[in-house]
PDB file of N, CA and C in Angstrom:
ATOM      1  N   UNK A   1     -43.993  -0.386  76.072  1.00  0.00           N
ATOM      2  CA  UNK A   1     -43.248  -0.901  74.940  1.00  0.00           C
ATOM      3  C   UNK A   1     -43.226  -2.427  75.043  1.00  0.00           C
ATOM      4  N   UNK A   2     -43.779  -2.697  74.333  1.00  0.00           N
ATOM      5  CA  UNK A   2     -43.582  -4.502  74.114  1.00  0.00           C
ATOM      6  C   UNK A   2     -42.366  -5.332  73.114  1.00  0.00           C
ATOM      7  N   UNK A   3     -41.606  -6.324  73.948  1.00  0.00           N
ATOM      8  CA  UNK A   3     -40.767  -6.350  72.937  1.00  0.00           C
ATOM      9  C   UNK A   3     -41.128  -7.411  71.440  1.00  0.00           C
ATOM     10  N   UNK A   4     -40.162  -7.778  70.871  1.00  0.00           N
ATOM     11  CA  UNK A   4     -40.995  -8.693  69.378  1.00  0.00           C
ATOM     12  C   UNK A   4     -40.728  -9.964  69.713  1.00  0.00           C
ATOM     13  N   UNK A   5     -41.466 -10.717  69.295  1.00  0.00           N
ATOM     14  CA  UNK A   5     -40.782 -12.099  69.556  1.00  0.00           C
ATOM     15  C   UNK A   5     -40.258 -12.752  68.303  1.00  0.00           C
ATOM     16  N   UNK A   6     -39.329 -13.488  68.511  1.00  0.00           N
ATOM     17  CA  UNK A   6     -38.591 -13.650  67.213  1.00  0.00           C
ATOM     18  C   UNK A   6     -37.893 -15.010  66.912  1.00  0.00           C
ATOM     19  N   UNK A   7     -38.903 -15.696  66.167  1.00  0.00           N
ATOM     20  CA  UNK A   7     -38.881 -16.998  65.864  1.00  0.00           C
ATOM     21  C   UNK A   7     -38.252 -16.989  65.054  1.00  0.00           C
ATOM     22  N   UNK A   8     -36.865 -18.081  65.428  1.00  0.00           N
ATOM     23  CA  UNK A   8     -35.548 -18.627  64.776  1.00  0.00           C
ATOM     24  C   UNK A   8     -36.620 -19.887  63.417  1.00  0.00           C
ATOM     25  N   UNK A   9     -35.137 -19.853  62.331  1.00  0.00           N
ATOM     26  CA  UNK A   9     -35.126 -20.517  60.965  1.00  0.00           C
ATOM     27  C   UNK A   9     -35.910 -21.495  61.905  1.00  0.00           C
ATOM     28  N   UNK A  10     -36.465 -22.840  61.272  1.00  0.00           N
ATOM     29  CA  UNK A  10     -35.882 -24.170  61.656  1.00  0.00           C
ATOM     30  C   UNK A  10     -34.588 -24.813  60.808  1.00  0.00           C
ATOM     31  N   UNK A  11     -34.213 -25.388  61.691  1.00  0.00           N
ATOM     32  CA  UNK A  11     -32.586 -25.943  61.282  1.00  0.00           C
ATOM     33  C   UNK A  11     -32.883 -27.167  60.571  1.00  0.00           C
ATOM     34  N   UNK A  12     -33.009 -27.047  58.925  1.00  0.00           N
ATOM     35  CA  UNK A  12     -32.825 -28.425  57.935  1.00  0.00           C
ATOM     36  C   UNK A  12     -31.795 -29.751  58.369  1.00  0.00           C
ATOM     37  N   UNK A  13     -31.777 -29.470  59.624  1.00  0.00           N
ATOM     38  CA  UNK A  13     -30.932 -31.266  59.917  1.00  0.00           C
ATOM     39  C   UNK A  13     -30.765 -32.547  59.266  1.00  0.00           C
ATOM     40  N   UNK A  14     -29.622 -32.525  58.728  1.00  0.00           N
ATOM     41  CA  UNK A  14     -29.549 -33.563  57.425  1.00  0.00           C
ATOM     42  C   UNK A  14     -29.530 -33.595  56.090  1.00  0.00           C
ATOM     43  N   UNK A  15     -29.719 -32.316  55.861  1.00  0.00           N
ATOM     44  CA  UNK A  15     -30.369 -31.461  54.541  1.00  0.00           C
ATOM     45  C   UNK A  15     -28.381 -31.382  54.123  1.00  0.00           C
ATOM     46  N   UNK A  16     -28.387 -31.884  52.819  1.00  0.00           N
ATOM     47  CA  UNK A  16     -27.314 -31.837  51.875  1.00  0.00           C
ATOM     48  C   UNK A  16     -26.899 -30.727  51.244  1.00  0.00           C
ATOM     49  N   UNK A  17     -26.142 -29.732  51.340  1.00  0.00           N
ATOM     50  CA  UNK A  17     -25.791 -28.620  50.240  1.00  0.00           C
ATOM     51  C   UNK A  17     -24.831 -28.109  49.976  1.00  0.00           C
ATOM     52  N   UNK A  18     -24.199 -27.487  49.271  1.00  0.00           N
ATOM     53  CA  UNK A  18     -22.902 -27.190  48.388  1.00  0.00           C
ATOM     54  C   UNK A  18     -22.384 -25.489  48.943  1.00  0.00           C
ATOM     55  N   UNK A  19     -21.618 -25.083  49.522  1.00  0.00           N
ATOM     56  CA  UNK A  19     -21.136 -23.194  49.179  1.00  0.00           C
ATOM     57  C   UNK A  19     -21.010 -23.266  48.232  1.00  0.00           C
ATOM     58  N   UNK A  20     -22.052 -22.171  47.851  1.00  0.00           N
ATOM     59  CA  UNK A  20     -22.211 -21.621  46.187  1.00  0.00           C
ATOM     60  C   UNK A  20     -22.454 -22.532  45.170  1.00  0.00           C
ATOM     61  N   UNK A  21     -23.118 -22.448  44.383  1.00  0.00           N
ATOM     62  CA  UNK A  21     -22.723 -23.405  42.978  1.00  0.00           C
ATOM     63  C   UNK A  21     -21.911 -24.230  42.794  1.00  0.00           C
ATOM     64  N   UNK A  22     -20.652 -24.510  43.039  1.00  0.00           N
ATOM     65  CA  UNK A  22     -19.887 -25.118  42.608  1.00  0.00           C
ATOM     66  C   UNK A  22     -18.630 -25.860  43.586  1.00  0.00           C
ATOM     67  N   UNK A  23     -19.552 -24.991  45.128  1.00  0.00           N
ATOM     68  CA  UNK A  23     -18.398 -25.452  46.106  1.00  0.00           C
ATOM     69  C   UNK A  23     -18.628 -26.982  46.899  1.00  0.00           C
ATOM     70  N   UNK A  24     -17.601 -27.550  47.469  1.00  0.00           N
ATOM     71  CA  UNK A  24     -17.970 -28.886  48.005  1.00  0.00           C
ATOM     72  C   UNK A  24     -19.266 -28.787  48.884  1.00  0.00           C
ATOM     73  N   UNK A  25     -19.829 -30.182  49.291  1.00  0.00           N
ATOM     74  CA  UNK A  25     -20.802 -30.524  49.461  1.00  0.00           C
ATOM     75  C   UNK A  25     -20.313 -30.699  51.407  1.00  0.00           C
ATOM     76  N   UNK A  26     -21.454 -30.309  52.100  1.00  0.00           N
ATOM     77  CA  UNK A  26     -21.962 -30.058  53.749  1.00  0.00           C
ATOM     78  C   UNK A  26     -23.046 -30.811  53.722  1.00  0.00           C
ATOM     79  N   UNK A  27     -23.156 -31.531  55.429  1.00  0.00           N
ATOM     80  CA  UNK A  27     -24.280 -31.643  55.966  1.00  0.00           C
ATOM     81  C   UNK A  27     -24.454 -30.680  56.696  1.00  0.00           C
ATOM     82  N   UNK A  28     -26.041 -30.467  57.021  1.00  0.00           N
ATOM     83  CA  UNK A  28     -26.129 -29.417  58.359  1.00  0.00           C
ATOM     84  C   UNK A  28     -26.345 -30.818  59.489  1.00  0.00           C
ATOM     85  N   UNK A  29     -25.710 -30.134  60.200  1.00  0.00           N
ATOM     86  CA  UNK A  29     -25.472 -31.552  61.724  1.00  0.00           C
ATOM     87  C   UNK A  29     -26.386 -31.224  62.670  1.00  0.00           C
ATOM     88  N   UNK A  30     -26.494 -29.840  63.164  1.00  0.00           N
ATOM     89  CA  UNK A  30     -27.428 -29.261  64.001  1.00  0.00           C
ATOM     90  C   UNK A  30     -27.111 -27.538  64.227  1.00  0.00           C
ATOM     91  N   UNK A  31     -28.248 -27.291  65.307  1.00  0.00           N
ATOM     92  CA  UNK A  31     -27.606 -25.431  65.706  1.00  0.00           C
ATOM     93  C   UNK A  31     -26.797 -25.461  66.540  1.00  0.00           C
ATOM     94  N   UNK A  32     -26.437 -24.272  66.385  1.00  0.00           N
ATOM     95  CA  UNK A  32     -25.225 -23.933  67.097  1.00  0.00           C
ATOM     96  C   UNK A  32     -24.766 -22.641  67.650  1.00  0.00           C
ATOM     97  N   UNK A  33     -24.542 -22.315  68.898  1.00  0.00           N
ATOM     98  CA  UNK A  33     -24.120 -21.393  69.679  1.00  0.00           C
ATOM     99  C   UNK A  33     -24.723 -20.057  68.600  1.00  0.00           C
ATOM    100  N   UNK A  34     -25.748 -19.209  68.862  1.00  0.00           N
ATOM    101  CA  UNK A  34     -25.295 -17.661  68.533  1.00  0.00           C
ATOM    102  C   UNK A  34     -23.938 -17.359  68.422  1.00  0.00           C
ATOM    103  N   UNK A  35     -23.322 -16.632  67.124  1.00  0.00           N
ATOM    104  CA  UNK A  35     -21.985 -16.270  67.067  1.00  0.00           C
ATOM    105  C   UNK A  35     -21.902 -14.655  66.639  1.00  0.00           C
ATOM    106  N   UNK A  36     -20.536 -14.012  66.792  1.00  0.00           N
ATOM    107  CA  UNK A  36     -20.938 -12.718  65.778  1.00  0.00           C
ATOM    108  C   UNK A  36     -21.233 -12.043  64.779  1.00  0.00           C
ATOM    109  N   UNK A  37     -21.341 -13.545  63.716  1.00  0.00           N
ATOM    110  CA  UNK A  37     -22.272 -13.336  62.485  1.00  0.00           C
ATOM    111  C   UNK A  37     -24.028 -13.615  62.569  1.00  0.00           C
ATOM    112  N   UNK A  38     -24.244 -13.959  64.049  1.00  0.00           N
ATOM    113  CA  UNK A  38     -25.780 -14.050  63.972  1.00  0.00           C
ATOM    114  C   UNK A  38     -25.972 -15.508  64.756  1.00  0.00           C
ATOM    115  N   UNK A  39     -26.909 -15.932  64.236  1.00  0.00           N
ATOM    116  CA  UNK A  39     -27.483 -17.646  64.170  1.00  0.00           C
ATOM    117  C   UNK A  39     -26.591 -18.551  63.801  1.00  0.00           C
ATOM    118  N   UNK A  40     -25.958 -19.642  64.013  1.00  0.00           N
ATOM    119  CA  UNK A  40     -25.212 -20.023  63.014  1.00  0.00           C
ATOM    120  C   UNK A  40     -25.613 -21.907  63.645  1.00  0.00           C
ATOM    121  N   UNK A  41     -25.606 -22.266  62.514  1.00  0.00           N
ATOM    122  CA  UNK A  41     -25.476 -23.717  62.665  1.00  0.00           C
ATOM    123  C   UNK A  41     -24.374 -24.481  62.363  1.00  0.00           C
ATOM    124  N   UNK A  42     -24.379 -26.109  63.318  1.00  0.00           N
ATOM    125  CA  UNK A  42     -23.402 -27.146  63.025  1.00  0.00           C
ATOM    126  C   UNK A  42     -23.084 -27.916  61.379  1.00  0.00           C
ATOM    127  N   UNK A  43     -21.968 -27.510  60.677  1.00  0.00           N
ATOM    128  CA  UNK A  43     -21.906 -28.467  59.530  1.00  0.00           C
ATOM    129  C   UNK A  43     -20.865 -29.530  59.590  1.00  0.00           C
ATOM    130  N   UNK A  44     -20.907 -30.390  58.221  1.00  0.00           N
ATOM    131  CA  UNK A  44     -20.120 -31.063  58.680  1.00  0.00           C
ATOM    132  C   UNK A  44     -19.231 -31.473  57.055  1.00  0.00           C
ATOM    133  N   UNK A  45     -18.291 -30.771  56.524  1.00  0.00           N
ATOM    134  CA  UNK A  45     -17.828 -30.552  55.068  1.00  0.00           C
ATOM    135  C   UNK A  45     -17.348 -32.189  54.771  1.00  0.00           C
ATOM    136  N   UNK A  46     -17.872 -33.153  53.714  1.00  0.00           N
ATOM    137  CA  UNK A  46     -18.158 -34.380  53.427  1.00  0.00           C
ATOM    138  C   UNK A  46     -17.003 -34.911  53.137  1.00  0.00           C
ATOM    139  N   UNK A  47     -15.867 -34.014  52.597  1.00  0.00           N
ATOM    140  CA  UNK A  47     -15.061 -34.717  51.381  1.00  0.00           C
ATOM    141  C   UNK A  47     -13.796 -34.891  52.398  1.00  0.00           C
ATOM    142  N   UNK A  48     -14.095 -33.546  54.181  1.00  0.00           N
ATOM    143  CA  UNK A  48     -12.890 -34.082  54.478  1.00  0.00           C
ATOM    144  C   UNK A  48     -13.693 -34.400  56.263  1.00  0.00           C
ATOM    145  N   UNK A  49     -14.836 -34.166  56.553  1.00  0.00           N
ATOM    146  CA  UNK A  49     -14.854 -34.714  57.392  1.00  0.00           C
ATOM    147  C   UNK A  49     -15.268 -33.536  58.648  1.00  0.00           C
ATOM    148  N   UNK A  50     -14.707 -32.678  58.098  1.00  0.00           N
ATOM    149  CA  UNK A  50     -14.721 -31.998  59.306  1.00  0.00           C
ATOM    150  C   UNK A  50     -15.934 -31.216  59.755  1.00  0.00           C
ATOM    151  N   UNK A  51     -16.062 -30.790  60.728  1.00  0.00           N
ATOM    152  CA  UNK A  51     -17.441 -29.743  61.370  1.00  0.00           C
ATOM    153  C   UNK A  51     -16.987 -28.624  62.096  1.00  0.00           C
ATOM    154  N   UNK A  52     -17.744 -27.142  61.444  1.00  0.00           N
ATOM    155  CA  UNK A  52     -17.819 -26.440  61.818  1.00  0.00           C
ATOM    156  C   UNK A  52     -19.328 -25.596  61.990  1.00  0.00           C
ATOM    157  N   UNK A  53     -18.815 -24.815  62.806  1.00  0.00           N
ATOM    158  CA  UNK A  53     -19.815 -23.533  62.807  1.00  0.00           C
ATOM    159  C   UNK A  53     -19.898 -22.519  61.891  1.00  0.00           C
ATOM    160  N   UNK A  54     -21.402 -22.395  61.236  1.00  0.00           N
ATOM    161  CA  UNK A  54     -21.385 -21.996  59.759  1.00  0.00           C
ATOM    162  C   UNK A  54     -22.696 -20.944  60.089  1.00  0.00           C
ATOM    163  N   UNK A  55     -22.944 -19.755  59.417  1.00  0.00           N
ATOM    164  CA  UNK A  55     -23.290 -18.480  59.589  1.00  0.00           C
ATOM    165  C   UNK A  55     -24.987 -19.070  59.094  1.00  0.00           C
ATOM    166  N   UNK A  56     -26.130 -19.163  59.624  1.00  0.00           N
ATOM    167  CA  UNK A  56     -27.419 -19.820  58.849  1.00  0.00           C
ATOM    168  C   UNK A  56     -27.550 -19.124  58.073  1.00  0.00           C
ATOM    169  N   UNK A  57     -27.809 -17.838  57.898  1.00  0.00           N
ATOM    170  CA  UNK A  57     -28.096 -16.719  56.738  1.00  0.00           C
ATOM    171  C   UNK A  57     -27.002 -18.157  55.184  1.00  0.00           C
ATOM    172  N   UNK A  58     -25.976 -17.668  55.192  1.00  0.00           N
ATOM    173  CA  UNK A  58     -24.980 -18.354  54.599  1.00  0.00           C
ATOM    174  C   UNK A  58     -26.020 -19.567  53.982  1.00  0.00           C
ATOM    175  N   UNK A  59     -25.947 -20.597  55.145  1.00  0.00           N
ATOM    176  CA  UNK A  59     -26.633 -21.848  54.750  1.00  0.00           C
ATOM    177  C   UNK A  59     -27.745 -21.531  54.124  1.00  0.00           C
ATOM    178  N   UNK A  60     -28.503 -20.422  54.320  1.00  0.00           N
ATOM    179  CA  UNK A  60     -30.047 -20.673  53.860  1.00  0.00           C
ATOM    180  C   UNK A  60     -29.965 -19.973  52.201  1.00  0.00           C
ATOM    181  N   UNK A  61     -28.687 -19.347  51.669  1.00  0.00           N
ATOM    182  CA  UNK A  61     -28.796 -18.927  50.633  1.00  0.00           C
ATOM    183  C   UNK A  61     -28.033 -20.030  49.975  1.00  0.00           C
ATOM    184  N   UNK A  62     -27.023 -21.313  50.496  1.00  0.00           N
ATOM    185  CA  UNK A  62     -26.445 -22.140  49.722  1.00  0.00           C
ATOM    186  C   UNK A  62     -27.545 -22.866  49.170  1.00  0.00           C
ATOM    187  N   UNK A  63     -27.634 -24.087  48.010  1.00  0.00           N
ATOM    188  CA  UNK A  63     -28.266 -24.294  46.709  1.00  0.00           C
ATOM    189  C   UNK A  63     -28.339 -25.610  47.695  1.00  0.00           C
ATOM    190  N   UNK A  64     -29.208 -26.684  47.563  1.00  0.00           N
ATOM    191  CA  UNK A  64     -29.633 -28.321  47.833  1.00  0.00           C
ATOM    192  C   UNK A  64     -28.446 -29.210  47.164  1.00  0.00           C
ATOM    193  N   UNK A  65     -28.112 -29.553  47.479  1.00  0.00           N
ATOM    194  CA  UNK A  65     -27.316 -31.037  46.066  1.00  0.00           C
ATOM    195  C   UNK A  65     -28.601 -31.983  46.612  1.00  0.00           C
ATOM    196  N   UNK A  66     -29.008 -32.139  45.355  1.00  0.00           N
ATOM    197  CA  UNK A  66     -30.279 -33.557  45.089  1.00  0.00           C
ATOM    198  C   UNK A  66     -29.140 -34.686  45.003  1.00  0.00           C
TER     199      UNK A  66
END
């Protein structure tokens, strides 16, 4: 039995984007610890500053702000 190998996202570092349509605006800062939602990367929410650990699945379906 061989196992799979399993190449992680790459992490958009710097990359600007919003939760959902209409929600405030994140940087992605970097990755971050495996959590129990999966993969999750460093953000950093703009309007107040703060950084958390955010689910990548999540990030990779939130929208760009150009």
């Amino acid at each position: 039995m061989s196992a799979a190998l399993v190449i992680p996202e790459p992490v958009p570092i710097g990359t600007i984007k919003t939760f959902g349509d209409y929600g405030p605006m994140y940087e992605v800062v970097s990755p971050a610890p495996r959590g129990t939602k999966g993969e999750m990367v460093r953000i950093r929410v703009l309007f107040t500053n703060e950084e958390l650990d955010y689910p990548m699945a999540d990030m990779l379906a939130d929208p760009l702000k150009l």
